[in-house]
C-alpha atoms as a PDB file:
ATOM      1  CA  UNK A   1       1.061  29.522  59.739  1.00  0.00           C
ATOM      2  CA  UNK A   2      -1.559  27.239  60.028  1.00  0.00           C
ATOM      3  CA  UNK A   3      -5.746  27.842  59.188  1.00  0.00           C
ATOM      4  CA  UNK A   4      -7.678  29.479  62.024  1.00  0.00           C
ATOM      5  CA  UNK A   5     -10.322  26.704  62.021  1.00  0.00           C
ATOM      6  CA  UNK A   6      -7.901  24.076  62.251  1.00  0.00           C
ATOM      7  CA  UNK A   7      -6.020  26.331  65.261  1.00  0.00           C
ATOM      8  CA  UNK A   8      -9.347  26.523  67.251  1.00  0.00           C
ATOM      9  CA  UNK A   9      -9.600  22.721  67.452  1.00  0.00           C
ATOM     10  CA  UNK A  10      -8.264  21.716  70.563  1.00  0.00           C
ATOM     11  CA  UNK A  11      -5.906  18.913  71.338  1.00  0.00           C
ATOM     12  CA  UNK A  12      -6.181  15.742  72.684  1.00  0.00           C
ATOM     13  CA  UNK A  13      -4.396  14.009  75.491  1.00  0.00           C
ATOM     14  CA  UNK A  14      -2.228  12.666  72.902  1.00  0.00           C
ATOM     15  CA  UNK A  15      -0.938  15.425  70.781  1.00  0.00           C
ATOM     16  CA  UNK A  16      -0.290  17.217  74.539  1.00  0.00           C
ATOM     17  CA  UNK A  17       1.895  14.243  75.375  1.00  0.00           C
ATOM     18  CA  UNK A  18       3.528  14.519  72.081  1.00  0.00           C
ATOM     19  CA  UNK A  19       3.949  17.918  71.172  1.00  0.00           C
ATOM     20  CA  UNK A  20       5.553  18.394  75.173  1.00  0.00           C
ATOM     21  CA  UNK A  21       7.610  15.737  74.978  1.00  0.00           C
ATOM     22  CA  UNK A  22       8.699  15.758  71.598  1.00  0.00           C
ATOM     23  CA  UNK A  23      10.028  19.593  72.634  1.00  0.00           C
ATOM     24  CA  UNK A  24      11.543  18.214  75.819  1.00  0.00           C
ATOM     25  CA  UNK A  25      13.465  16.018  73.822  1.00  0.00           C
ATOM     26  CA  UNK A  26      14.156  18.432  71.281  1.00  0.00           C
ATOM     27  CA  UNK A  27      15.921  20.829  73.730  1.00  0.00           C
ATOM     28  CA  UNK A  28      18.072  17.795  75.272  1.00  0.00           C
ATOM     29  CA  UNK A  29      18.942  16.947  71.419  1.00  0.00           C
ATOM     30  CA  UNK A  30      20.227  20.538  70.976  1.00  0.00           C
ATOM     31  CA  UNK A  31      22.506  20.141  74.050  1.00  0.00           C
ATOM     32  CA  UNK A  32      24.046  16.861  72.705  1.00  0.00           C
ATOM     33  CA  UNK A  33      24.615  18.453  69.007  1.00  0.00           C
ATOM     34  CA  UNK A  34      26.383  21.279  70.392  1.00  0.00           C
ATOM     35  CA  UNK A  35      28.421  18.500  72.262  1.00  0.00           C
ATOM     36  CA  UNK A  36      28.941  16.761  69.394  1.00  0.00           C
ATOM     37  CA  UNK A  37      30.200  19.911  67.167  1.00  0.00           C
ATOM     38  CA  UNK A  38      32.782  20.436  69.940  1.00  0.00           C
ATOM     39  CA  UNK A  39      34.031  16.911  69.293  1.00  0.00           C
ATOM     40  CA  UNK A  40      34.474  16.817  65.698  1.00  0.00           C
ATOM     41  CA  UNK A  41      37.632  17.165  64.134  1.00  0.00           C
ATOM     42  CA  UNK A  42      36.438  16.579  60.467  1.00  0.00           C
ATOM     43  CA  UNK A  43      35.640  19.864  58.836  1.00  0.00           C
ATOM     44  CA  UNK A  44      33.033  18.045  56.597  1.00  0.00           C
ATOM     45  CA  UNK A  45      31.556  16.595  59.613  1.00  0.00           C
ATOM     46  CA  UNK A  46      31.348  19.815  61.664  1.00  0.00           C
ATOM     47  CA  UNK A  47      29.746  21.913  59.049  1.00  0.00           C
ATOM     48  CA  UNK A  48      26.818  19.179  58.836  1.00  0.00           C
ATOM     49  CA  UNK A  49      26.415  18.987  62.221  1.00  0.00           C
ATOM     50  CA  UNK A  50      26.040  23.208  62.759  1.00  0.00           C
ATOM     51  CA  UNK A  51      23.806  23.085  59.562  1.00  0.00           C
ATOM     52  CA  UNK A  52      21.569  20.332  61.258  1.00  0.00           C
ATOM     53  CA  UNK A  53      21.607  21.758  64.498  1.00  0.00           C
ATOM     54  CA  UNK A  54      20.593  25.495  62.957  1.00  0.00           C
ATOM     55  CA  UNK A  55      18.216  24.101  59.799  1.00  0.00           C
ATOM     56  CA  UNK A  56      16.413  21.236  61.519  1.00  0.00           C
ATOM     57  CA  UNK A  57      16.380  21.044  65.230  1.00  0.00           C
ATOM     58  CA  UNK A  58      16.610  24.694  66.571  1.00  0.00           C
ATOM     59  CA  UNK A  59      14.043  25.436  63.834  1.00  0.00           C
ATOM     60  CA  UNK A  60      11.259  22.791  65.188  1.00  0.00           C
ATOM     61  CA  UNK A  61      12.047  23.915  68.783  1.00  0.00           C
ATOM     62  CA  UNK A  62      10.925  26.954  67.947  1.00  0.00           C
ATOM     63  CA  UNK A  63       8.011  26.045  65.922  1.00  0.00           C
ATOM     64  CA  UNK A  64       6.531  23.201  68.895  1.00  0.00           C
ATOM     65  CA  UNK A  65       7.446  25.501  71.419  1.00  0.00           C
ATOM     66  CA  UNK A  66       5.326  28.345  69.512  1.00  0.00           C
ATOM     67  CA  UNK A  67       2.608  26.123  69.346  1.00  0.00           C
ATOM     68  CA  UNK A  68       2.670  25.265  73.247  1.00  0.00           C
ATOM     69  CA  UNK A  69       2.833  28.646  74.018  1.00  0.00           C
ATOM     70  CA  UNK A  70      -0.195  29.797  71.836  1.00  0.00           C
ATOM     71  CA  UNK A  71      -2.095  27.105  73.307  1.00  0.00           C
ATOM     72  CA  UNK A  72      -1.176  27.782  77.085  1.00  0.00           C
ATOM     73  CA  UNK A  73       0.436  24.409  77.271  1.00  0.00           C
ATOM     74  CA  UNK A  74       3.396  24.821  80.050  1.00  0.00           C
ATOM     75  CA  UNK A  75       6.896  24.506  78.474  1.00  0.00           C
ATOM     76  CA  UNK A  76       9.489  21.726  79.005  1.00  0.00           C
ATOM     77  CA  UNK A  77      12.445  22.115  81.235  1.00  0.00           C
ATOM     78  CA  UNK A  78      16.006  22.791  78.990  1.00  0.00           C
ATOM     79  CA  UNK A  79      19.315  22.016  80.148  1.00  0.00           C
ATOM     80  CA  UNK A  80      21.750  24.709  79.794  1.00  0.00           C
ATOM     81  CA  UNK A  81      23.377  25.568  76.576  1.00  0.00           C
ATOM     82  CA  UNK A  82      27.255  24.307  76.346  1.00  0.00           C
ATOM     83  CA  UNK A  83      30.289  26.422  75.653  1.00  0.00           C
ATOM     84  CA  UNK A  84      32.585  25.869  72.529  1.00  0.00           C
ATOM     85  CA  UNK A  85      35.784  24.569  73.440  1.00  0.00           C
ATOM     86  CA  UNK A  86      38.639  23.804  71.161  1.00  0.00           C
ATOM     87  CA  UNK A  87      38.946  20.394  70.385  1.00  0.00           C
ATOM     88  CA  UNK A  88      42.914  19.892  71.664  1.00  0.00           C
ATOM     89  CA  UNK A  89      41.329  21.057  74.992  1.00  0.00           C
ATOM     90  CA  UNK A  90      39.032  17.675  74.608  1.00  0.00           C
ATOM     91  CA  UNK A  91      41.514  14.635  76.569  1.00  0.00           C
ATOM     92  CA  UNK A  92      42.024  12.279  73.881  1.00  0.00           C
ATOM     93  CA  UNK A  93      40.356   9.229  76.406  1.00  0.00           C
ATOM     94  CA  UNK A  94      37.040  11.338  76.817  1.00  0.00           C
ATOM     95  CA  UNK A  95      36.559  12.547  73.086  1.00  0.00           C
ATOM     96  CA  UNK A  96      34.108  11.078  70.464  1.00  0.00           C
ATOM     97  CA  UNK A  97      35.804   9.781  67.052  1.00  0.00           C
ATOM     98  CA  UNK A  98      34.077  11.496  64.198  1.00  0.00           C
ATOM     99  CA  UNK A  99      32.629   8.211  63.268  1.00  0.00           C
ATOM    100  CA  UNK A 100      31.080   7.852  66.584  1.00  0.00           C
ATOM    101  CA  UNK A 101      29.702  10.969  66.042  1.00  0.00           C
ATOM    102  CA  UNK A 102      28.171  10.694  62.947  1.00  0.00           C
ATOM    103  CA  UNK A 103      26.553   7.004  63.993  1.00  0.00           C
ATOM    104  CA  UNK A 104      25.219   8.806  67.064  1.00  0.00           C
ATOM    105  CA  UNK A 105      23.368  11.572  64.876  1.00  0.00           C
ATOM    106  CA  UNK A 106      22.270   9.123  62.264  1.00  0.00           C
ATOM    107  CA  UNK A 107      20.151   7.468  65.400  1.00  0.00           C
ATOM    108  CA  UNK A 108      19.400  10.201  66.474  1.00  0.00           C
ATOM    109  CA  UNK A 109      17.850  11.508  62.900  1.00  0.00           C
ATOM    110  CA  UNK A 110      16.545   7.415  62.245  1.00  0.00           C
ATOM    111  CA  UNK A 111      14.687   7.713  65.887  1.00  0.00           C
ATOM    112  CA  UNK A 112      13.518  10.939  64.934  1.00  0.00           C
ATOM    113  CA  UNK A 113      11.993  10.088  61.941  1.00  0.00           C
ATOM    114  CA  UNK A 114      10.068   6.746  63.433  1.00  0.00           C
ATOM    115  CA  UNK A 115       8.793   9.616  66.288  1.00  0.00           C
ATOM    116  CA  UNK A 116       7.521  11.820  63.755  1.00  0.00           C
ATOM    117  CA  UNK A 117       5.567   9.225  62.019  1.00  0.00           C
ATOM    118  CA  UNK A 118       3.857   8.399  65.267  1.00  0.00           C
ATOM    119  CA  UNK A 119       2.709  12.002  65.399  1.00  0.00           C
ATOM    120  CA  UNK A 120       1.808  12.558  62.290  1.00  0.00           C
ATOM    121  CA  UNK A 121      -0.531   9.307  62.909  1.00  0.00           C
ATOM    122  CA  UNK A 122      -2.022   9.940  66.146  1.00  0.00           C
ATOM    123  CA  UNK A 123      -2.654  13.630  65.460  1.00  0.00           C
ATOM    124  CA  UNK A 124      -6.169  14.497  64.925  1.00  0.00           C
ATOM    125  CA  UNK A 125      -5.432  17.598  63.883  1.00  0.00           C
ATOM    126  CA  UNK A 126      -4.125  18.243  60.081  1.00  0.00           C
ATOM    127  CA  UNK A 127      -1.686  20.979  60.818  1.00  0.00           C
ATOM    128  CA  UNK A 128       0.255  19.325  63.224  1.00  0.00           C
ATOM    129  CA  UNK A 129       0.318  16.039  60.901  1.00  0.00           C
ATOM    130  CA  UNK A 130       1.397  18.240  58.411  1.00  0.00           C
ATOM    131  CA  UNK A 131       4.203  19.542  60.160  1.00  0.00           C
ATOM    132  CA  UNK A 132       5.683  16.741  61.818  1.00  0.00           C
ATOM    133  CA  UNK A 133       5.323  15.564  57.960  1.00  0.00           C
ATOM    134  CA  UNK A 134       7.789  18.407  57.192  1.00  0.00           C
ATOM    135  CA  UNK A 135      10.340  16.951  60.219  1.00  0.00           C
ATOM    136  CA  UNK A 136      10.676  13.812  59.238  1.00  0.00           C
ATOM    137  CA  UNK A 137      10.779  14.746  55.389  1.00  0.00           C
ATOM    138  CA  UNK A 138      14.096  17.249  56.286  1.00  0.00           C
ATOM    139  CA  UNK A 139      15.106  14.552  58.930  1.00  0.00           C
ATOM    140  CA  UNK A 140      14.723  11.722  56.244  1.00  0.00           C
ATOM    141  CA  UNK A 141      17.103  14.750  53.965  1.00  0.00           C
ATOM    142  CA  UNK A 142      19.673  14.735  56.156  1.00  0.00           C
ATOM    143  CA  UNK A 143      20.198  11.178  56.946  1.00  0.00           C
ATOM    144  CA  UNK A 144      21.127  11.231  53.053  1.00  0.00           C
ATOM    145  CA  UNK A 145      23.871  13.996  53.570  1.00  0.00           C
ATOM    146  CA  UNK A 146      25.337  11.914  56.466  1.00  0.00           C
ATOM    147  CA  UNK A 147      24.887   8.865  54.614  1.00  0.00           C
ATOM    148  CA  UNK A 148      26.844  10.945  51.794  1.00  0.00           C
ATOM    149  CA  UNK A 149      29.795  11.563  54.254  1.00  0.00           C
ATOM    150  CA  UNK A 150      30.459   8.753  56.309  1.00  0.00           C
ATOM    151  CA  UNK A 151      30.569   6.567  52.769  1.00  0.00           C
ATOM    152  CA  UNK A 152      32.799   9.428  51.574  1.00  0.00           C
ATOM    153  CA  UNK A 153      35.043   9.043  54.746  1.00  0.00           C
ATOM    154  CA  UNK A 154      35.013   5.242  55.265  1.00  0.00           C
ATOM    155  CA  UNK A 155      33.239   5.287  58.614  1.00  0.00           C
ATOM    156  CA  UNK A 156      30.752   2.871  57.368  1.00  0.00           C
ATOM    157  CA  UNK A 157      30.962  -0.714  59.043  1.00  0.00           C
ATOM    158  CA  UNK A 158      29.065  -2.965  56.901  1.00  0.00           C
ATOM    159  CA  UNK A 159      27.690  -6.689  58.150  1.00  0.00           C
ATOM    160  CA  UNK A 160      28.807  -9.349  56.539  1.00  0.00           C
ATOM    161  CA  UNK A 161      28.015 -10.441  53.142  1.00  0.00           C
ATOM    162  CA  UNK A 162      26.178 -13.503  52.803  1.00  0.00           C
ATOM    163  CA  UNK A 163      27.078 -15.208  49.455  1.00  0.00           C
ATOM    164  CA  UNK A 164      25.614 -18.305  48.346  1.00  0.00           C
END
């Protein structure tokens, strides 16, 4: 995946604290997007939300977590995956609104990307700047598909318009 020279370099303090907790909450993110997926009723919605979950986040949980383990770095705790339930089995007073949802994942991408940027500048070494370059690039991606969707469904609130 990544040169051998640049592998051998060890990290610092920093990419440590990163890389660990950038996995940590990774994992919890997972949790909360299968959470989320239970929730939605909009088809167009739902079908983002699996293809994010599959395509973006389960993908760099594996790829930090490889890195942590080929570096001896102990692993983050995970919370236990949830079941899929049916959404009529959701009480209507305890269930997200699919525009909730999608503002929830749209901070949670916009968040994501501002994280990655931090770790892309603190890293010292150029393979893992180069792949949190790759995170926020996909994250950055998808924010335009929401965007795309929640235009497309009217969940967009806009501020007011200031006309002079």
């Amino acid at each position: 995946m990544f040169e051998n020279k640049q592998q051998e370099e060890p990290f610092h303090s920093g990419e440590v604290y990163h890389l660990w907790s950038y996995l940590y909450g990774t994992k919890a993110t997972l949790v909360t997007m299968q959470i989320l997926i239970n929730h939605s009723g909009d088809q167009d919605l739902k079908t983002f939300l699996e293809d994010v979950l599959e395509n973006s986040f389960t993908q760099e949980e594996q790829q930090v977590e490889t890195i942590l383990k080929e570096t001896g770095i102990r692993l983050p705790p995970a919370p236990p995956d949830r079941p899929n339930v049916e959404l009529q089995d959701i009480p209507a007073g305890a269930r997200f609104n699919d525009s909730e949802i999608a503002g929830l994942v749209q901070k949670e991408l916009m968040t994501g990307r501002l994280l990655c940027s931090y770790i892309m500048a603190i890293s010292m070494r150029e393979d893992i700047g180069t792949l949190f370059g790759e995170f926020h690039t996909q994250k950055a991606d998808y924010e335009s598909q929401l965007f795309a969707i929640t235009k497309d469904k009217g969940w967009i609130v806009s501020p007011p318009i200031n006309v002079k």
